[in-house]
PDB file of N, CA and C in Angstrom:
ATOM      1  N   UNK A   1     -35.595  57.874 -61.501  1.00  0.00           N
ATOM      2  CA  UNK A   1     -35.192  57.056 -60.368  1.00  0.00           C
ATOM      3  C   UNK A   1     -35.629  55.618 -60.649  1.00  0.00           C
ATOM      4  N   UNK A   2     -34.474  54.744 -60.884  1.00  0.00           N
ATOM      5  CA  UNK A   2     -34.878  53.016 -60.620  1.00  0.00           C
ATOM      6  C   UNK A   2     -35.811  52.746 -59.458  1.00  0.00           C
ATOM      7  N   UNK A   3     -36.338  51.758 -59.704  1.00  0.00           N
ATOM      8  CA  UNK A   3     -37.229  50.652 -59.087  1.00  0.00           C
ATOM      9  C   UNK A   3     -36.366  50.224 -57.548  1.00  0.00           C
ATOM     10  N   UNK A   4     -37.031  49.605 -56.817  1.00  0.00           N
ATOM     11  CA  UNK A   4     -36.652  48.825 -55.837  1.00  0.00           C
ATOM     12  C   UNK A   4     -36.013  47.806 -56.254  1.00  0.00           C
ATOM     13  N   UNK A   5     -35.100  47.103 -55.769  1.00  0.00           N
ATOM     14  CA  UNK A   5     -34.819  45.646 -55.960  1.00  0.00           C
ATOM     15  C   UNK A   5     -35.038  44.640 -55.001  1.00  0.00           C
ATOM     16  N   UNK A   6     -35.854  43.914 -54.920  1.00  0.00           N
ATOM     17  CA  UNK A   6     -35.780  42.917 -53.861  1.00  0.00           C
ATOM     18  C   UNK A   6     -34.712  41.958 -53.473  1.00  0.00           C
ATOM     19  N   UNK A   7     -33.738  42.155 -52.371  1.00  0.00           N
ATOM     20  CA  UNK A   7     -32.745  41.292 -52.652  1.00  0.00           C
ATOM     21  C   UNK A   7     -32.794  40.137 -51.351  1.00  0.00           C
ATOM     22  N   UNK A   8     -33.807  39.929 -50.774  1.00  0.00           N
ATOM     23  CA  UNK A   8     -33.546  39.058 -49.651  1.00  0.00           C
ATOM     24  C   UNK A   8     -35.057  38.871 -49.749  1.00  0.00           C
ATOM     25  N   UNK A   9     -35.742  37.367 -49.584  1.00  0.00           N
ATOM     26  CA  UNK A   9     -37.526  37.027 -49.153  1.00  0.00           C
ATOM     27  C   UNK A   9     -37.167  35.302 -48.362  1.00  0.00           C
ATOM     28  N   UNK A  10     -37.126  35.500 -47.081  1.00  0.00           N
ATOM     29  CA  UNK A  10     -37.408  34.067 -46.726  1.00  0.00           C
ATOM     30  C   UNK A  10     -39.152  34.611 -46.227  1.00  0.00           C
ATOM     31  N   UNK A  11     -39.795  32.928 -45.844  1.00  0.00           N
ATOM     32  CA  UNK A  11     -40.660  32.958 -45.284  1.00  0.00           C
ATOM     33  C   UNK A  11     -40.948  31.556 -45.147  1.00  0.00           C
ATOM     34  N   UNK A  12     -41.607  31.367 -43.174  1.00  0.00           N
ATOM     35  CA  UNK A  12     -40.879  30.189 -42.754  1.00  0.00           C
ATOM     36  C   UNK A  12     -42.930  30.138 -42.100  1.00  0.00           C
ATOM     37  N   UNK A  13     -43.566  28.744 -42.487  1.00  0.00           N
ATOM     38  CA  UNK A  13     -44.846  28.979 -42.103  1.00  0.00           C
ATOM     39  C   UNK A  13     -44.066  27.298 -40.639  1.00  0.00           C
ATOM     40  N   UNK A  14     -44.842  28.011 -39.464  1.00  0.00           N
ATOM     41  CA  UNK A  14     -44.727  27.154 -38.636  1.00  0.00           C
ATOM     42  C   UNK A  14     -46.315  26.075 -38.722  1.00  0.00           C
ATOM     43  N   UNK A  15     -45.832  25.346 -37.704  1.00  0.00           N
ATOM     44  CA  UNK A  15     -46.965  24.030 -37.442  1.00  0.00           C
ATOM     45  C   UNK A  15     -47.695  24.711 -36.417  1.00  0.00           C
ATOM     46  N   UNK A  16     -47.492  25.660 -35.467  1.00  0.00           N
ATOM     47  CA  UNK A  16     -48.895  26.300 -34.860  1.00  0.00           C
ATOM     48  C   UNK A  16     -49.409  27.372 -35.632  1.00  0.00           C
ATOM     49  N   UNK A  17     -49.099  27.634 -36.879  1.00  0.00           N
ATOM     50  CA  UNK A  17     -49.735  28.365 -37.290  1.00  0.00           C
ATOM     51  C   UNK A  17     -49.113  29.759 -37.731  1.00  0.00           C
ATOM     52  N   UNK A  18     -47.938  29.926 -37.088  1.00  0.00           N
ATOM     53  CA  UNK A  18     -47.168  31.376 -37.021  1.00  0.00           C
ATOM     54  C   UNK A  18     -46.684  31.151 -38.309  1.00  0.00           C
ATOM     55  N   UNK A  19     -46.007  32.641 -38.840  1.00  0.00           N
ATOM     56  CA  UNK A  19     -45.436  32.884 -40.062  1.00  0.00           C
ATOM     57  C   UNK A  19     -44.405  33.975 -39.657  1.00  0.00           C
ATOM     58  N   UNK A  20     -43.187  33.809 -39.912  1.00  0.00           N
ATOM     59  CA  UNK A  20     -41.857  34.567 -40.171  1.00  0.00           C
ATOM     60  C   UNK A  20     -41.679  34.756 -41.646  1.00  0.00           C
ATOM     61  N   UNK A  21     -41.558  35.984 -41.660  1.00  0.00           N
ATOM     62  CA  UNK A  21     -41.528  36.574 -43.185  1.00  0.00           C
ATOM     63  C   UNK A  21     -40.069  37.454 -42.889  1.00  0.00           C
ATOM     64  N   UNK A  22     -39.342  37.845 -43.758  1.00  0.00           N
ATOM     65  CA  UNK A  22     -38.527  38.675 -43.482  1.00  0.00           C
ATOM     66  C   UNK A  22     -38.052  39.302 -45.323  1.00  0.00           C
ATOM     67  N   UNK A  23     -38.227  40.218 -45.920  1.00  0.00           N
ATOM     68  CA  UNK A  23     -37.905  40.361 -47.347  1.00  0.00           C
ATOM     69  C   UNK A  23     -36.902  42.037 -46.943  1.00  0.00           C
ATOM     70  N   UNK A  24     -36.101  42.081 -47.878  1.00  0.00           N
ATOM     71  CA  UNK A  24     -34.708  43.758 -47.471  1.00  0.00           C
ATOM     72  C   UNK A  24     -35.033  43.880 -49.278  1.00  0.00           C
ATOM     73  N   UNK A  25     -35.411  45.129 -49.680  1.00  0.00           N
ATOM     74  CA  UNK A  25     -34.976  45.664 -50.940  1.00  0.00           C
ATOM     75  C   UNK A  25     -33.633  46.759 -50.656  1.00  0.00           C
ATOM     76  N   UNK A  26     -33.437  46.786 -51.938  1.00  0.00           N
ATOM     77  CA  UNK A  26     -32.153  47.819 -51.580  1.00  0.00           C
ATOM     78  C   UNK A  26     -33.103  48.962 -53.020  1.00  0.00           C
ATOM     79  N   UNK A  27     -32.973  50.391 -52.342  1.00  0.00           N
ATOM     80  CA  UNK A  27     -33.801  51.256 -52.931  1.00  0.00           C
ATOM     81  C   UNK A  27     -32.500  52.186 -53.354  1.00  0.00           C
ATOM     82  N   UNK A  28     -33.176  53.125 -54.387  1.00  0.00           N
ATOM     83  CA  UNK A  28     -32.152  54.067 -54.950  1.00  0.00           C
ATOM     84  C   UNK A  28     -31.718  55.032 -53.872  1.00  0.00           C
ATOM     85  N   UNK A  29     -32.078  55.429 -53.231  1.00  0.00           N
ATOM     86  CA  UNK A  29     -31.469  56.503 -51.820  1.00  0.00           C
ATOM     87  C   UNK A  29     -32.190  55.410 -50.778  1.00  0.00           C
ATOM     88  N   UNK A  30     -31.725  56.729 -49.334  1.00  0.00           N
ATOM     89  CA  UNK A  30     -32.259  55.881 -48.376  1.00  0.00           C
ATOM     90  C   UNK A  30     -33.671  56.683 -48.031  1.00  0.00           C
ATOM     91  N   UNK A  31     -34.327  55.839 -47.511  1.00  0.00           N
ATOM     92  CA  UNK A  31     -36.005  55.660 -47.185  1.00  0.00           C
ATOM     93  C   UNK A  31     -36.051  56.792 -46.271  1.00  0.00           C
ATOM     94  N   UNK A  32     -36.834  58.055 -46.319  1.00  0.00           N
ATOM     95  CA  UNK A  32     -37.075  58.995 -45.044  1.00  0.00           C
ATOM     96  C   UNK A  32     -36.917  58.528 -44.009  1.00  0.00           C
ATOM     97  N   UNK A  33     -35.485  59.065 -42.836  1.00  0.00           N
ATOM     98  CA  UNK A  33     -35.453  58.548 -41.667  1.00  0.00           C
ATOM     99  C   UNK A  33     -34.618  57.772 -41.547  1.00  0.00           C
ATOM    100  N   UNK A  34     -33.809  57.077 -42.159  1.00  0.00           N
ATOM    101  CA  UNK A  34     -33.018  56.142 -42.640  1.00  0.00           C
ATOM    102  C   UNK A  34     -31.717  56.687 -42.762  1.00  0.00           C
ATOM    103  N   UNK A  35     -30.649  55.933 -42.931  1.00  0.00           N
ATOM    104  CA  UNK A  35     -29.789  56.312 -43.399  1.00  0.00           C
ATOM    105  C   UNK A  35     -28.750  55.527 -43.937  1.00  0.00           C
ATOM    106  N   UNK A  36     -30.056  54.850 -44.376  1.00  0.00           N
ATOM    107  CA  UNK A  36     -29.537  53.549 -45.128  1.00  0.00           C
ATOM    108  C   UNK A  36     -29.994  53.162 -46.805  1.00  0.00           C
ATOM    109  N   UNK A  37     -29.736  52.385 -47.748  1.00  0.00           N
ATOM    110  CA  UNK A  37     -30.343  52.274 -48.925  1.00  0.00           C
ATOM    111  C   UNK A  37     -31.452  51.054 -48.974  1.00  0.00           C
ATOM    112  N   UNK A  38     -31.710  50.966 -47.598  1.00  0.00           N
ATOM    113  CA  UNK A  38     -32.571  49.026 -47.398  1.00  0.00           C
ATOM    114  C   UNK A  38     -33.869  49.594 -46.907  1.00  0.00           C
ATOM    115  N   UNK A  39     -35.073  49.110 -47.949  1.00  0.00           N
ATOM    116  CA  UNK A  39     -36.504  49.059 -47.098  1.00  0.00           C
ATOM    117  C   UNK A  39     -36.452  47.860 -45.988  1.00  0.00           C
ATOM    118  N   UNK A  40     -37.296  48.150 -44.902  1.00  0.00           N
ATOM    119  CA  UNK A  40     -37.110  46.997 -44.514  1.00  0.00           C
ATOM    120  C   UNK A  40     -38.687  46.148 -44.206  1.00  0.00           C
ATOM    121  N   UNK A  41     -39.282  44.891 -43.979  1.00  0.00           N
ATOM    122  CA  UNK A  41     -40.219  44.450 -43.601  1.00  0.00           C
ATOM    123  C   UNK A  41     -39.632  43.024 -43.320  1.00  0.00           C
ATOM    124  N   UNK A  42     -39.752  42.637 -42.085  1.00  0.00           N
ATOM    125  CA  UNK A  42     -39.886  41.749 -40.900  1.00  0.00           C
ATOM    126  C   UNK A  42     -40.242  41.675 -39.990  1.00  0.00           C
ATOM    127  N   UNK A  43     -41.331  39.950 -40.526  1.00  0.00           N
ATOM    128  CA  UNK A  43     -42.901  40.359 -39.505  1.00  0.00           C
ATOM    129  C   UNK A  43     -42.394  39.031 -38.994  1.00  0.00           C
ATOM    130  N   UNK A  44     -43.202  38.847 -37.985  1.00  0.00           N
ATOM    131  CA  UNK A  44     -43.167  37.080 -36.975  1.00  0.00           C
ATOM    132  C   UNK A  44     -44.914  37.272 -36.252  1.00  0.00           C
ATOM    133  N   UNK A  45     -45.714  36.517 -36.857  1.00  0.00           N
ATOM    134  CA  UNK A  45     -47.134  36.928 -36.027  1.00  0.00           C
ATOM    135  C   UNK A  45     -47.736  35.310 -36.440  1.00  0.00           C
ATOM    136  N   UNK A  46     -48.566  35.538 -35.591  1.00  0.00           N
ATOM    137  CA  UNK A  46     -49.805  34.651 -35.908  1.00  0.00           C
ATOM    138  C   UNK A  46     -50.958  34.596 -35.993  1.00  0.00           C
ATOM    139  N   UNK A  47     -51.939  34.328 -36.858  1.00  0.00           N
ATOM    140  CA  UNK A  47     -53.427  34.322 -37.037  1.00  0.00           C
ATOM    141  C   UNK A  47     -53.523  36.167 -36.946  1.00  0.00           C
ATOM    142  N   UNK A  48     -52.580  36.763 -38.043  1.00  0.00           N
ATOM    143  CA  UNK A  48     -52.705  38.407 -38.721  1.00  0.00           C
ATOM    144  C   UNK A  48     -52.556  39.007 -37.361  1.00  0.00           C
ATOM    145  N   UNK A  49     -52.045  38.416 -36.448  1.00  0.00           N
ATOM    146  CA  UNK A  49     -51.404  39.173 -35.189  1.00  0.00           C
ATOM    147  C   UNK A  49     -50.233  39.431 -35.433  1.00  0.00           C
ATOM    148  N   UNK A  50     -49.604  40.761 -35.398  1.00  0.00           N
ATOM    149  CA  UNK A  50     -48.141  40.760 -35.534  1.00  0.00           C
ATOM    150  C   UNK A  50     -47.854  40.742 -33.824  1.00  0.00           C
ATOM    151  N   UNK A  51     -46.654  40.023 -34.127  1.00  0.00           N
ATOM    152  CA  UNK A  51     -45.815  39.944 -32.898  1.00  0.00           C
ATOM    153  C   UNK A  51     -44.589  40.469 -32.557  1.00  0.00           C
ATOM    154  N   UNK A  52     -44.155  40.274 -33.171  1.00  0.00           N
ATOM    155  CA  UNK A  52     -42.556  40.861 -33.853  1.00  0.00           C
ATOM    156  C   UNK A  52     -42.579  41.732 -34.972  1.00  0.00           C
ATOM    157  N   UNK A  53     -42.381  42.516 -35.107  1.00  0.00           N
ATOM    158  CA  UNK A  53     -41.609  43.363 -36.633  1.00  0.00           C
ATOM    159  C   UNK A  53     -41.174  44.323 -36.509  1.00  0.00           C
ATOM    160  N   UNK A  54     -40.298  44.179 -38.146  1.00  0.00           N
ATOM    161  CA  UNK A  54     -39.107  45.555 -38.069  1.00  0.00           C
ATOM    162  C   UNK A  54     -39.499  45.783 -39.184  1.00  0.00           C
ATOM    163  N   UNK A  55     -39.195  47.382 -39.505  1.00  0.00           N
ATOM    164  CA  UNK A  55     -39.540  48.047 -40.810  1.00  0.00           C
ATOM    165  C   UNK A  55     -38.842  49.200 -40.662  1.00  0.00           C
ATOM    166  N   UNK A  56     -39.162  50.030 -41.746  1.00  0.00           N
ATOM    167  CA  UNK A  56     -38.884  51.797 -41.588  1.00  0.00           C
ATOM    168  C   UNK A  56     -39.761  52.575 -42.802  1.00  0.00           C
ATOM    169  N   UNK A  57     -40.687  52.972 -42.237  1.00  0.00           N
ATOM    170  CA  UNK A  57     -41.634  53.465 -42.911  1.00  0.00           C
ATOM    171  C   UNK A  57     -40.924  55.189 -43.104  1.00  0.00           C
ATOM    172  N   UNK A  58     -41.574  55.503 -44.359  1.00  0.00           N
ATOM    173  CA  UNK A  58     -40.818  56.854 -44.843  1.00  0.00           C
ATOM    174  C   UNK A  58     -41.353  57.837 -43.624  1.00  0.00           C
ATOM    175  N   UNK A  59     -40.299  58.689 -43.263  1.00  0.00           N
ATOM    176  CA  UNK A  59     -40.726  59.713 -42.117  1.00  0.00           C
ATOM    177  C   UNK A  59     -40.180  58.861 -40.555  1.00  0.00           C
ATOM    178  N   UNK A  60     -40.316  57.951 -40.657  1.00  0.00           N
ATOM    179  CA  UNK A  60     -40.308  57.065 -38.910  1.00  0.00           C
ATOM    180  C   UNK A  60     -38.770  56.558 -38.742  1.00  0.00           C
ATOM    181  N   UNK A  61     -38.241  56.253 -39.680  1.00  0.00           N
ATOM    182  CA  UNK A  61     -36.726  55.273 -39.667  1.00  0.00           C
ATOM    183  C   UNK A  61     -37.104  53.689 -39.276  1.00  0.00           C
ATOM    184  N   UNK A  62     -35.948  53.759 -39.654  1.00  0.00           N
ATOM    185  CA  UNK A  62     -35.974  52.371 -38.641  1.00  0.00           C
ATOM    186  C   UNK A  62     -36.539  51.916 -37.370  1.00  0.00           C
ATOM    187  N   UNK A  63     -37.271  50.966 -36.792  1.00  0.00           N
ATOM    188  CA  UNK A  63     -38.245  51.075 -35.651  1.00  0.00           C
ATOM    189  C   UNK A  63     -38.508  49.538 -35.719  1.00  0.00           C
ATOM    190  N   UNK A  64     -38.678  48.898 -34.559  1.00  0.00           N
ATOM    191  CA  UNK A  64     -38.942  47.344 -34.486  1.00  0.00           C
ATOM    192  C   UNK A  64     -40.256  47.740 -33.539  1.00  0.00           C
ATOM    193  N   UNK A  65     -41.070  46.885 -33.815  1.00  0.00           N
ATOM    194  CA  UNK A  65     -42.400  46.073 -33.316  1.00  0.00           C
ATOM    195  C   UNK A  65     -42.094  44.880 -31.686  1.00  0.00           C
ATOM    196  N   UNK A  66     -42.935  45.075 -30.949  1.00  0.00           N
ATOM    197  CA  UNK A  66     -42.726  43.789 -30.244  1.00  0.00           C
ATOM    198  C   UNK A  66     -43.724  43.895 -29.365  1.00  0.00           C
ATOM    199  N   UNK A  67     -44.374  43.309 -29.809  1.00  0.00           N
ATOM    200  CA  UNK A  67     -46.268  42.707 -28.951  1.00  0.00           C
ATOM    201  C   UNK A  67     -46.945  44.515 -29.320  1.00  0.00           C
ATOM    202  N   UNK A  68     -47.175  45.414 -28.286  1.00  0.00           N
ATOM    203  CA  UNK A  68     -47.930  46.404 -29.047  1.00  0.00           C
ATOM    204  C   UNK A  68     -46.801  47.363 -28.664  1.00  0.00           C
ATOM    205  N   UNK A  69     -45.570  47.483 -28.129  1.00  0.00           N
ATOM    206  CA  UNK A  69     -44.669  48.613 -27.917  1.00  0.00           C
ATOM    207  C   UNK A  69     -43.759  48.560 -29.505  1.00  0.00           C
ATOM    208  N   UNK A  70     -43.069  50.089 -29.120  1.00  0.00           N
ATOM    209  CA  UNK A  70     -42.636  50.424 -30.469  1.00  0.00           C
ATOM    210  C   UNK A  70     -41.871  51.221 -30.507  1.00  0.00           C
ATOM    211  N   UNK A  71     -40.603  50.835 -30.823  1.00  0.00           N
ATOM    212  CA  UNK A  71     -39.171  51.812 -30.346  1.00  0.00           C
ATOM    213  C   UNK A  71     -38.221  51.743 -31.322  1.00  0.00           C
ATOM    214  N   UNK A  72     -36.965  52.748 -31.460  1.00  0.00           N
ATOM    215  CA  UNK A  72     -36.346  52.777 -32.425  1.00  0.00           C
ATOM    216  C   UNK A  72     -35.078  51.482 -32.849  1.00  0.00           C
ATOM    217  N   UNK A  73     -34.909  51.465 -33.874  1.00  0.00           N
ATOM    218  CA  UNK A  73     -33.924  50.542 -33.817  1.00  0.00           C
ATOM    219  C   UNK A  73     -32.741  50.785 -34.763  1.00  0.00           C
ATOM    220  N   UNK A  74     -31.576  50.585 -34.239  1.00  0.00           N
ATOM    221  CA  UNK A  74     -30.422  51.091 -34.749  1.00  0.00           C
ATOM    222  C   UNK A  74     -29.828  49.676 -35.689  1.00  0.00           C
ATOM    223  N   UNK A  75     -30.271  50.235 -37.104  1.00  0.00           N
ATOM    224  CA  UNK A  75     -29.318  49.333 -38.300  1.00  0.00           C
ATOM    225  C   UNK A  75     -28.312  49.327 -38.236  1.00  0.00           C
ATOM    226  N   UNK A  76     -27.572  48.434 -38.357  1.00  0.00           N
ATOM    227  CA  UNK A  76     -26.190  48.030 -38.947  1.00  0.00           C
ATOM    228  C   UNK A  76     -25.342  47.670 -40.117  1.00  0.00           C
ATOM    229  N   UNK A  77     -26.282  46.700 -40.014  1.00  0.00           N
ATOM    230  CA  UNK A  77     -25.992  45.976 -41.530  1.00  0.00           C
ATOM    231  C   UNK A  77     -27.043  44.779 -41.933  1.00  0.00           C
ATOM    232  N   UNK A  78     -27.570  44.764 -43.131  1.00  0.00           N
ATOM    233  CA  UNK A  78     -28.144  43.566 -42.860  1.00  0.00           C
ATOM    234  C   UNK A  78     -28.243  42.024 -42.562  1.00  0.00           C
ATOM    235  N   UNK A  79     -27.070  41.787 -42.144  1.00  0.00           N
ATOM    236  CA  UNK A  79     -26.967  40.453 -41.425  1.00  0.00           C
ATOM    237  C   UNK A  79     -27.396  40.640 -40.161  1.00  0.00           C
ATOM    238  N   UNK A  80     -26.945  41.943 -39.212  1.00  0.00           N
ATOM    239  CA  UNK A  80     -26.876  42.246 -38.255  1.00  0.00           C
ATOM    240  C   UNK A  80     -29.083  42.417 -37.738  1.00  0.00           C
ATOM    241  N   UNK A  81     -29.438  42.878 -38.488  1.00  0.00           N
ATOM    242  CA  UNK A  81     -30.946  42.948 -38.710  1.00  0.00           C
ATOM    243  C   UNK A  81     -31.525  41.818 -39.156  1.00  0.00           C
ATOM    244  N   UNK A  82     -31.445  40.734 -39.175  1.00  0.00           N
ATOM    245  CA  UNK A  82     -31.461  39.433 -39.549  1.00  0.00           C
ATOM    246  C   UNK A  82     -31.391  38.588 -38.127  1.00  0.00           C
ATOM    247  N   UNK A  83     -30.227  38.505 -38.031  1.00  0.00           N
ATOM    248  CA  UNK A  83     -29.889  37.753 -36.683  1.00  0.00           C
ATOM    249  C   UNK A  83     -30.675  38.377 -35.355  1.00  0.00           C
ATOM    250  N   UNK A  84     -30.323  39.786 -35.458  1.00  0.00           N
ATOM    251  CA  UNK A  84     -31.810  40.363 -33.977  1.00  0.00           C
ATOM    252  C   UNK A  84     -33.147  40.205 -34.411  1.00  0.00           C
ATOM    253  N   UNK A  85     -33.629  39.936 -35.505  1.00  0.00           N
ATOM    254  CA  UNK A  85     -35.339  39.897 -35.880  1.00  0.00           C
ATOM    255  C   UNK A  85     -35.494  38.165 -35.337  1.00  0.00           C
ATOM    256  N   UNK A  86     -34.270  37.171 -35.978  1.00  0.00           N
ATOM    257  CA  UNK A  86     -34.178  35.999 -35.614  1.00  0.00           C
ATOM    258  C   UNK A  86     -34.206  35.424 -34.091  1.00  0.00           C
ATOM    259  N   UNK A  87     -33.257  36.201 -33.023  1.00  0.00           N
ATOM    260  CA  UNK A  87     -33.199  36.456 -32.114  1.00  0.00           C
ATOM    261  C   UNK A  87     -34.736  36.261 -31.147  1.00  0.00           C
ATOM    262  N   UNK A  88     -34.850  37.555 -31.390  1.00  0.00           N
ATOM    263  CA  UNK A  88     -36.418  37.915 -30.885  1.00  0.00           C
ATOM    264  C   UNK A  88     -37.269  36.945 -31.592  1.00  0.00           C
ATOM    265  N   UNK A  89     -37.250  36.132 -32.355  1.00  0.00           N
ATOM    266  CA  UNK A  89     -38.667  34.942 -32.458  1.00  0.00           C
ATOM    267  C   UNK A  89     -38.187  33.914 -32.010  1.00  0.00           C
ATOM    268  N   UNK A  90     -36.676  33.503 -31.826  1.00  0.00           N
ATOM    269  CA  UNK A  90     -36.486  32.506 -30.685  1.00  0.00           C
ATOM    270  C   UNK A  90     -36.820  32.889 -29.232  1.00  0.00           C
ATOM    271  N   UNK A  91     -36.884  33.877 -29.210  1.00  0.00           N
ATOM    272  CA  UNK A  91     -37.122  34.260 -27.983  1.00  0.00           C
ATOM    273  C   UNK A  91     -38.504  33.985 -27.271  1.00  0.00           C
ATOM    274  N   UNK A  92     -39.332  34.626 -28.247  1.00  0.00           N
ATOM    275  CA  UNK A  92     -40.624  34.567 -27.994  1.00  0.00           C
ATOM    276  C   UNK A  92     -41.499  33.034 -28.063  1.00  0.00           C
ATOM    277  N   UNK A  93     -40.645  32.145 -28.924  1.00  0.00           N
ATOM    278  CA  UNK A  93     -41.332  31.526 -29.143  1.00  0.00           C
ATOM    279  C   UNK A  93     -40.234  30.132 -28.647  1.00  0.00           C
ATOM    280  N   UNK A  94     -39.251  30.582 -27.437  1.00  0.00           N
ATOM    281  CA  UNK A  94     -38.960  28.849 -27.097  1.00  0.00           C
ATOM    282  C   UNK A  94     -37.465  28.768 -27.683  1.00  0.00           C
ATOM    283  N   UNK A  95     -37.186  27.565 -26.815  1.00  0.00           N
ATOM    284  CA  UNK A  95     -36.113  26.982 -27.520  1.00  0.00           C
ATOM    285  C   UNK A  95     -35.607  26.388 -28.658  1.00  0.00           C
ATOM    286  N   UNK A  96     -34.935  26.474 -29.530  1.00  0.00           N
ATOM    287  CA  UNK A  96     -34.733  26.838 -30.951  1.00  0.00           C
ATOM    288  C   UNK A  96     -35.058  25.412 -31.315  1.00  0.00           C
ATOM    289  N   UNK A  97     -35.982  25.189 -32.464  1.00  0.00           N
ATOM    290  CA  UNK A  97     -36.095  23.668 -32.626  1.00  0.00           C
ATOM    291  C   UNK A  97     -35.520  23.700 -33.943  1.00  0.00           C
ATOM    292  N   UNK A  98     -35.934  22.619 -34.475  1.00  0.00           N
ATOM    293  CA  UNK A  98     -35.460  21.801 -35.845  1.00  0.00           C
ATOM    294  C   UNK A  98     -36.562  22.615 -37.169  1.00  0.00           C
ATOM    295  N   UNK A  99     -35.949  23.156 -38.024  1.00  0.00           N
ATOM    296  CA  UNK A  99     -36.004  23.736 -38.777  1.00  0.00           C
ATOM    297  C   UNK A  99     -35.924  25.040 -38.787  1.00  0.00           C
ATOM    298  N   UNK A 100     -35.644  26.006 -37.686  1.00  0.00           N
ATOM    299  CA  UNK A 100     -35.925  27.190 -37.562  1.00  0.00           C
ATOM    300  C   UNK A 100     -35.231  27.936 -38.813  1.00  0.00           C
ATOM    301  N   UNK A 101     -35.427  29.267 -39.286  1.00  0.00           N
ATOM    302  CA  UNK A 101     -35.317  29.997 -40.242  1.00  0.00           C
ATOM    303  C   UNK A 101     -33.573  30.598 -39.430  1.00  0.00           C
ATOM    304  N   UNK A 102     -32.750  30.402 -40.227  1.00  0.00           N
ATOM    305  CA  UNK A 102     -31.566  30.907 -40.210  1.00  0.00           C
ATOM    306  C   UNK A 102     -31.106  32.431 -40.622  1.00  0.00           C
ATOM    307  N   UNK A 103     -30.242  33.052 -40.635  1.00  0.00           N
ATOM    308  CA  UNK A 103     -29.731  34.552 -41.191  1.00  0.00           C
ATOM    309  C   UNK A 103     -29.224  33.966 -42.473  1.00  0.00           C
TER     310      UNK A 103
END
């Protein structure tokens, strides 16, 4: 079985301090729970607080983060998982300013 490939890594460090990370490998099958070929990890936290994130840990699926609740989340595609991780840190964090991290 091949390696992972990493095919997507932004990471956007803000001026209060927060960090948006978002990286998608595309794996040889899909990840326990999944039913997809994409690991996923997209975090939005600050000072090693997560605030936001999406992942799918083997066994769990797909599942987004948001403050300490934790519920499932239905993939699409990865643009589509992009734009809602994006979503939710405009959200949390205000009206969209000048530089924000794009899909």
């Amino acid at each position: 079985m091949s390696a992972a490939t990493l095919i997507l890594h932004r990471k956007r460090l803000y001026d209060d301090g927060a960090i948006a990370e978002m990286k998608l490998w595309l794996v040889p099958g899909a990840v326990r729970g999944s039913n997809h070929s994409f690991k996923l990890y997209l975090y939005y936290g600050r000072h090693g607080n997560r605030l936001i994130g999406y992942d799918n840990e083997a066994g769990k699926g797909d599942h987004r983060h948001y403050g300490d609740r934790e519920e499932v989340y239905r993939f699409t595609t990865p643009e589509q998982l992009m734009a809602d991780f994006l979503a939710d840190v405009r959200a949390l964090r205000g009206p969209q300013r000048k530089g924000e991290m794009t899909p």
